[in-house]
Protein backbone atom coordinates (compact mmCIF):
# COMPACT_ATOMS: atom_id res chain seq x y z
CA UNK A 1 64.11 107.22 95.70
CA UNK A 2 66.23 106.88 92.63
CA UNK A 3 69.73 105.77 92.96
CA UNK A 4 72.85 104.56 90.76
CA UNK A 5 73.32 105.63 87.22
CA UNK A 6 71.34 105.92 84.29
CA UNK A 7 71.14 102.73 81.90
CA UNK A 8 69.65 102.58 78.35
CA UNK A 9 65.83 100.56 78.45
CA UNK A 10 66.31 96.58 78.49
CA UNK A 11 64.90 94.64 75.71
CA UNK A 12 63.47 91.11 75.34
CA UNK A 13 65.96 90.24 72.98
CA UNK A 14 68.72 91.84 74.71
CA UNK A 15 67.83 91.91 78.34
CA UNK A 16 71.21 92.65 80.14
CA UNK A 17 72.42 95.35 77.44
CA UNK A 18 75.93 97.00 79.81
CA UNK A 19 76.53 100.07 78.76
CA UNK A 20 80.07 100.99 77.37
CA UNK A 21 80.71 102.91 80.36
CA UNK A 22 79.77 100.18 82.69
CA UNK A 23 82.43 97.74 81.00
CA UNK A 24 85.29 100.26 80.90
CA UNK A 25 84.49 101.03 84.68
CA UNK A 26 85.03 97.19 85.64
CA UNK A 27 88.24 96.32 83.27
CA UNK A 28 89.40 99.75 85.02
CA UNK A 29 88.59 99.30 88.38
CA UNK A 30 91.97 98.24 91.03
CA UNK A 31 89.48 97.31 93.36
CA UNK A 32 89.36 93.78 91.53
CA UNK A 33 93.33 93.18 92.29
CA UNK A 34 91.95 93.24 96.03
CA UNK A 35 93.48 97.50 96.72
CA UNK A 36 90.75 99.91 98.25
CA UNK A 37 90.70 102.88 95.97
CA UNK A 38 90.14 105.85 98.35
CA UNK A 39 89.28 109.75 96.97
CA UNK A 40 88.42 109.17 94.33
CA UNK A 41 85.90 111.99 94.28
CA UNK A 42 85.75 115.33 95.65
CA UNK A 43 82.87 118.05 96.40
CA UNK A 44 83.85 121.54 95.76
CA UNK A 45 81.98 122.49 99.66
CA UNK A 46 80.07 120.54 101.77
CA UNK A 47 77.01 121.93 100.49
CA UNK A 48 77.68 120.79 97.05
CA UNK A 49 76.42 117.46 95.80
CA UNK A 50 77.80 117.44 92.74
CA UNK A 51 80.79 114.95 92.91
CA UNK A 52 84.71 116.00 90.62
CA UNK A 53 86.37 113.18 89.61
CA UNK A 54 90.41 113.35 91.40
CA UNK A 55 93.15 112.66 89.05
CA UNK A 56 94.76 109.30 89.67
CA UNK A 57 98.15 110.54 90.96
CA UNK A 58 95.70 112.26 94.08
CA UNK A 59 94.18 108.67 94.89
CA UNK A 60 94.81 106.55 97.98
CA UNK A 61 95.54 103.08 97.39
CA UNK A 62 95.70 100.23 100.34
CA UNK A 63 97.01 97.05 98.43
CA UNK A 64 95.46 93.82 99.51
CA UNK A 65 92.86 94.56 101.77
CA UNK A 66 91.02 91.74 100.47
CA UNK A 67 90.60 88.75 98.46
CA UNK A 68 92.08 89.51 94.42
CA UNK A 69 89.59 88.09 91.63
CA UNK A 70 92.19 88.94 89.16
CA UNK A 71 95.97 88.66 88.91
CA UNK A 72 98.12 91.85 88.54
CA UNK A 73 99.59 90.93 85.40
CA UNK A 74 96.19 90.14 83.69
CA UNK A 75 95.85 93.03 84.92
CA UNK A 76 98.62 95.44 83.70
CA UNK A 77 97.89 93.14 80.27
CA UNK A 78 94.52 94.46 79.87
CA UNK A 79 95.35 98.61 80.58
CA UNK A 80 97.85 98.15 77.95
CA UNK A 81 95.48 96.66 75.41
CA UNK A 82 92.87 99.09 76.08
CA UNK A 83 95.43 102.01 75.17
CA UNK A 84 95.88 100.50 71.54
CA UNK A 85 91.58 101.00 70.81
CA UNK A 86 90.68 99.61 67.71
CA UNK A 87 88.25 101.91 66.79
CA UNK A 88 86.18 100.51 63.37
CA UNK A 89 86.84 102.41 60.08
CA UNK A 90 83.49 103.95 58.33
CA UNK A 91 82.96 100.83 56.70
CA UNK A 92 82.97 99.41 59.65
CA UNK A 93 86.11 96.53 59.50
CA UNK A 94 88.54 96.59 61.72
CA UNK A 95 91.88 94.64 61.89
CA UNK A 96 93.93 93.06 64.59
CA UNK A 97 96.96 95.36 64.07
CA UNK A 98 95.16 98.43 64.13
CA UNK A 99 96.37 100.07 67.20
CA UNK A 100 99.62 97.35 67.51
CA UNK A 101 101.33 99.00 63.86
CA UNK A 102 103.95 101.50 64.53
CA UNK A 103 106.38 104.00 61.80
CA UNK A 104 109.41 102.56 62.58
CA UNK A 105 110.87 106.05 61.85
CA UNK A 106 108.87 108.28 63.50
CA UNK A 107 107.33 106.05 65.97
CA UNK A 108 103.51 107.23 65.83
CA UNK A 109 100.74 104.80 64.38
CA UNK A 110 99.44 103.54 61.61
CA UNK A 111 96.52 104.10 59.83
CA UNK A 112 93.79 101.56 59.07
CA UNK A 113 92.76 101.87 55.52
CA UNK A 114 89.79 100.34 54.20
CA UNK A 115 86.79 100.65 51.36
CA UNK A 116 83.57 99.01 50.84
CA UNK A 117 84.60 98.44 47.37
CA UNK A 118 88.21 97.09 48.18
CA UNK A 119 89.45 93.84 48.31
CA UNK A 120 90.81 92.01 51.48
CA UNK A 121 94.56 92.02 49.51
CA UNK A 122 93.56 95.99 49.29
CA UNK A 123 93.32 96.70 52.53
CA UNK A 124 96.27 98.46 53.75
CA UNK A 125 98.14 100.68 56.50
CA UNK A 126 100.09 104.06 56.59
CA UNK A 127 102.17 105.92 58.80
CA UNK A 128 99.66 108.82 60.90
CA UNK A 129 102.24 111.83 60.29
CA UNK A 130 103.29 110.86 56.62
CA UNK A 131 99.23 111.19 55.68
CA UNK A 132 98.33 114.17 58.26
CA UNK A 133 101.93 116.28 57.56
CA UNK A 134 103.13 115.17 54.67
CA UNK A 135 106.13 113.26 52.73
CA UNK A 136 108.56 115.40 53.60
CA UNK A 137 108.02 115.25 57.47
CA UNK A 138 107.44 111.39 57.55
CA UNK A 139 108.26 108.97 54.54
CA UNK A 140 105.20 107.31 53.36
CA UNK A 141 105.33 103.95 55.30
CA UNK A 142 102.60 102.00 53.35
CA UNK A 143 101.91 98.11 53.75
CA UNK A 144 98.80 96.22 52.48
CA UNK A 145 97.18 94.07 55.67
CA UNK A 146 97.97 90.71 53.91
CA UNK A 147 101.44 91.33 53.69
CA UNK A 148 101.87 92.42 57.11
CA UNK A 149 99.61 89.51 58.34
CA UNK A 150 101.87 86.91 57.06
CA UNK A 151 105.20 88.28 57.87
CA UNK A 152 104.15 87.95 61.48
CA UNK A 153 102.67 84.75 61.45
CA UNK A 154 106.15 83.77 59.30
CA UNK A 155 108.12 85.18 62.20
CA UNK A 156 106.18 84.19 65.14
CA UNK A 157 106.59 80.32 64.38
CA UNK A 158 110.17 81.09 63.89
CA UNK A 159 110.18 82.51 67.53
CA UNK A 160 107.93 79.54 68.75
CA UNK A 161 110.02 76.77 66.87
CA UNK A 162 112.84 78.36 68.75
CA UNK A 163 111.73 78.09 72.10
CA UNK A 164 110.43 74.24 71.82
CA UNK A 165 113.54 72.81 70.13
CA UNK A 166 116.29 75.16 71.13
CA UNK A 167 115.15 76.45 74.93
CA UNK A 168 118.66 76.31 76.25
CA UNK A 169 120.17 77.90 73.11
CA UNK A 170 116.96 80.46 72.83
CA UNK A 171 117.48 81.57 76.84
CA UNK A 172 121.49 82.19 76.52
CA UNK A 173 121.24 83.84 73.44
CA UNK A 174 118.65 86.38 75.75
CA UNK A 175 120.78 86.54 78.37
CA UNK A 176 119.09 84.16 80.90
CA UNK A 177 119.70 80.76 82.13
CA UNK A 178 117.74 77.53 83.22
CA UNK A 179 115.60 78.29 86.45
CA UNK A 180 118.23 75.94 88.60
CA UNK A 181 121.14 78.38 87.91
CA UNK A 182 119.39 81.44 88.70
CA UNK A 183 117.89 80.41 91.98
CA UNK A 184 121.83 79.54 92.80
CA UNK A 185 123.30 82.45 92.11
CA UNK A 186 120.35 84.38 93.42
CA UNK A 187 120.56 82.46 96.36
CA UNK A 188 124.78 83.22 96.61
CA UNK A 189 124.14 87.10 95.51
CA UNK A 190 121.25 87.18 98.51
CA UNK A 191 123.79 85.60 101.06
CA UNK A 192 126.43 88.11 100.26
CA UNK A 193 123.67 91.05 100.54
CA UNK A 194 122.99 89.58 104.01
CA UNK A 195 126.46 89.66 105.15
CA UNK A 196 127.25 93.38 103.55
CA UNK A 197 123.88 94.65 105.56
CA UNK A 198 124.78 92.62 109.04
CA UNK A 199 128.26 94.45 108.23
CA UNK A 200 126.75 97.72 107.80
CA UNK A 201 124.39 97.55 111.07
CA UNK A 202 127.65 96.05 113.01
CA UNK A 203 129.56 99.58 112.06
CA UNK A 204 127.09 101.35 113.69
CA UNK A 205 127.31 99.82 116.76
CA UNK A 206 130.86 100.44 116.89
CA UNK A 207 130.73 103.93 116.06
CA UNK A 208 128.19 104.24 119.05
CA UNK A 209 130.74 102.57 121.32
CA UNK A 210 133.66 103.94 120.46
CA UNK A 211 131.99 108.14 120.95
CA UNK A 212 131.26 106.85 124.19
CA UNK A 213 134.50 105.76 124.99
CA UNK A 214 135.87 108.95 123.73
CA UNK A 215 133.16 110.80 126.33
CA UNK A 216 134.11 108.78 129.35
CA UNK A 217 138.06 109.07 128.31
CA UNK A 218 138.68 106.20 127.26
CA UNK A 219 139.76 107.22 124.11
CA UNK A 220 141.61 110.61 122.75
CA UNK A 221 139.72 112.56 120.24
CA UNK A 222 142.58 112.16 117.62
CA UNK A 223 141.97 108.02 117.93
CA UNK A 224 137.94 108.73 117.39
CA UNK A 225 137.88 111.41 114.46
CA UNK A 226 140.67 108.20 112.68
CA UNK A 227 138.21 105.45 113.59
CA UNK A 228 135.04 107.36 112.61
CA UNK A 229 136.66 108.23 109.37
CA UNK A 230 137.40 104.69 108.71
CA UNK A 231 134.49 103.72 109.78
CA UNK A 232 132.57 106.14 107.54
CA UNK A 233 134.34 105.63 104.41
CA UNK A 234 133.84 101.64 105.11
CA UNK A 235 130.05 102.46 105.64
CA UNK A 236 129.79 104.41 102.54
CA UNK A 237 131.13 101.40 100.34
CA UNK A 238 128.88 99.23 101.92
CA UNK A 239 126.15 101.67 101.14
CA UNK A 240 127.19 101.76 97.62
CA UNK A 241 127.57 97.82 97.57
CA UNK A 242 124.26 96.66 98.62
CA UNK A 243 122.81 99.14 95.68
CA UNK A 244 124.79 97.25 93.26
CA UNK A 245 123.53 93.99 94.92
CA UNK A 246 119.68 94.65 95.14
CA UNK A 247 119.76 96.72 91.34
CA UNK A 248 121.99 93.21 89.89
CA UNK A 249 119.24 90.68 92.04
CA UNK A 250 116.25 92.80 90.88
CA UNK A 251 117.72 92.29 87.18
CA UNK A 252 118.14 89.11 87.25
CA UNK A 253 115.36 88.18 88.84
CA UNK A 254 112.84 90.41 86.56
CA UNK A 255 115.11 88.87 83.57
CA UNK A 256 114.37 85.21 84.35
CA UNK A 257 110.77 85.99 85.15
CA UNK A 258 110.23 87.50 81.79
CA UNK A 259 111.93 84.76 79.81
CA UNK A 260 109.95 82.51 81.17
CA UNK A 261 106.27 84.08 80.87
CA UNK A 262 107.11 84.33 77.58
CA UNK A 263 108.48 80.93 76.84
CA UNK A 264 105.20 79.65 78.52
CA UNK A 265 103.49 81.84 76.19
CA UNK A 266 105.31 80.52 72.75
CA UNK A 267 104.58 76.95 74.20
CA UNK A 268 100.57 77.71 74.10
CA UNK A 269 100.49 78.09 70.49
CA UNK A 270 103.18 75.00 69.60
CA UNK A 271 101.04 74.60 66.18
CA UNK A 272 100.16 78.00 65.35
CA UNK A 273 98.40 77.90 61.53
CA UNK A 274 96.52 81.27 61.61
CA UNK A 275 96.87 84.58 63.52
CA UNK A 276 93.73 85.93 65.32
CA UNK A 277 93.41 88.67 68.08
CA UNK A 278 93.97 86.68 70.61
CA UNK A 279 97.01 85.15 70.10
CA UNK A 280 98.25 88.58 68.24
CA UNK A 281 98.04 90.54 71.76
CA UNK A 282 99.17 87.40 73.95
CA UNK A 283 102.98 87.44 72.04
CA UNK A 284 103.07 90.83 70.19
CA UNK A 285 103.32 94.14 72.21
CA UNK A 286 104.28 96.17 68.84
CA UNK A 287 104.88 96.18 65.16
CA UNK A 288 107.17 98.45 63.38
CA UNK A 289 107.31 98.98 59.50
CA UNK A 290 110.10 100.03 57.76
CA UNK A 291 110.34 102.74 55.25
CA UNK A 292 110.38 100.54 51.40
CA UNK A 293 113.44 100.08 49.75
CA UNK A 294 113.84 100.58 46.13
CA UNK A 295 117.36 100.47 45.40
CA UNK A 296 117.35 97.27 43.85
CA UNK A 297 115.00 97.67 41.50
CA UNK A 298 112.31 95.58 43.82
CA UNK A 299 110.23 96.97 46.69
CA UNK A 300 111.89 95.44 49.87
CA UNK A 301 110.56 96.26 53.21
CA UNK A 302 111.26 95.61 56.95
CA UNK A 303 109.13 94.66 59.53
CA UNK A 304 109.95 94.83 62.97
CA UNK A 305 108.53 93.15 65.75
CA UNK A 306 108.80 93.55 69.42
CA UNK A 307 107.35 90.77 71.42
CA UNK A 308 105.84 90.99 75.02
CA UNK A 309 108.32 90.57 77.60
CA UNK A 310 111.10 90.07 75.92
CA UNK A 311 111.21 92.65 73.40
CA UNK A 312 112.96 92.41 69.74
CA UNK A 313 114.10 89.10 68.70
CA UNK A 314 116.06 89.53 64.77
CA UNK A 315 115.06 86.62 62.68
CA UNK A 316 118.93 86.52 61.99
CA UNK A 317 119.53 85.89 65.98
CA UNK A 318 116.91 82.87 65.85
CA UNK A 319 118.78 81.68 62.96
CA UNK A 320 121.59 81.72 64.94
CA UNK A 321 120.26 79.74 67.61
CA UNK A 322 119.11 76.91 65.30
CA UNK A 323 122.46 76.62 63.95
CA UNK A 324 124.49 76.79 67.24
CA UNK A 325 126.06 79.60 66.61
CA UNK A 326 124.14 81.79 69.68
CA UNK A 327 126.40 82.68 72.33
């Protein structure tokens, strides 16, 4: 009886040989996070065995129904790299930014471009829309690979110099504070959430024993439709309170987390001398290059980059921080 899927014919010298398909089906499968994945599939009838794939949005996940071999933010990590595919030019090179290099104008990718006959320094990128529409939709955004290579690694131990001799400065000029504080004032904003819900459950109460008393007599109508309103408008800022609380704790909370994975990130590479993939798609979730400027009679060009977690950090705000002028 055969069973299971078709796979290419093992060689001596290669005797395990996965097929693409198998890999993407394991780095894709939620299944590993510990979730049962059900309906997947359909049949069109009962007498069909042909099997339809179900879109995801028609799946039926049951989180943690057993034992996780891989964390969810591994996880999440991996989807994200697999959407930026860096697919090998004719010649067959690739580069670590292919896939990572935005337009910074009209957002869309960057083009790979390469030559058996060119040299590394030759290699370049340019923007998707200014090559497959034209100038005049999209301004050509072209750098060579080199160039953009070292302007990151320049940056990055900027960023990473920041973080392991200016911490404190580096996390108030993002907005976050040491670990100690926010546990205190999570712990203080959690309290008052506590009090605002008890509050809220205690109203109800009352407005269940006050329309009794106003069944049994014990209290006109005019006296109940004045508490109730009371009641009801007191309700409805509570309501509108513990929104505020859970949206400012949620914040904060995500805010601190962030900082902090990618603080323990910067710290990994402490003596970073050369850039590889690795290292590229732990700190860097995009690059964006700037349209060249030739007003001064040299070609200056930005480069933008937005980190993982955190976002974009100016090279004039980390300046800032190593001076002691961050806020």
């Amino acid at each position: 009886m055969k069973m299971g899927r078709n796979a290419p014919a093992k060689t001596l010298d290669n005797p395990y040989d996965w097929a693409p398909r198998t890999i993407t089906g394991i780095l894709e499968k939620q299944e590993y996070l510990g979730h049962m994945v059900n309906f997947k599939t359909r049949k069109q009838s009962c007498r069909s065995k042909k099997k339809l794939e179900n879109p995801p949005d028609q799946w039926k996940i049951f989180e943690n129904t057993h034992e996780a071999i891989i964390d969810e933010e591994t996880f999440a990590r991996v989807q994200e790299l697999r959407k930026n595919k860096r697919r090998p030019a004719r010649t067959g090179k690739t580069n670590m930014f292919s896939g990572l290099v935005r337009c910074a104008d009209c957002g869309e990718k960057l083009y790979y471009c390469t030559s058996n006959s060119f040299e590394t320094r030759q290699d370049h990128f340019v923007c998707s829309t200014s090559r497959k529409r034209g100038k005049e939709v999209c301004d050509t955004h072209f750098i060579r690979a080199v160039v953009l290579e070292e302007g990151t690694l320049q940056h990055m131990r900027l960023v990473i110099q920041c973080v392991a001799d200016y911490e404190d400065a580096f996390r108030r000029a993002l907005g976050a504070k040491r670990s100690e504080e926010v546990k205190k004032e999570l712990s203080a904003k959690k309290r008052t959430l506590q009090k605002v819900e008890n509050r809220l459950a205690e109203l109800d109460r009352l407005f269940k024993r006050i329309y009794e008393d106003m069944v049994n007599g014990k209290l006109s109508e005019a006296r109940f439709q004045m508490l109730s309103d009371d009641y009801e408008q007191e309700q409805a800022d509570l309501r509108a309170k513990i929104e505020m609380l859970e949206n400012e704790i949620q914040n904060q909370e995500d805010q601190a987390e962030n900082v902090d994975r990618f603080i323990r990130q910067a710290k990994k590479y402490l003596y970073l001398e050369k850039l590889t993939p690795k290292i590229l798609n732990d700190m860097v979730n995009a690059v964006y290059v700037h349209a060249p400027d030739k007003s001064s009679g040299h070609r200056v060009q930005d480069v933008t980059i937005s980190y993982n977690y955190i976002g974009i950090l100016p090279a004039n705000l980390l300046y800032d921080v190593m001076n002691g002028k961050a806020a």
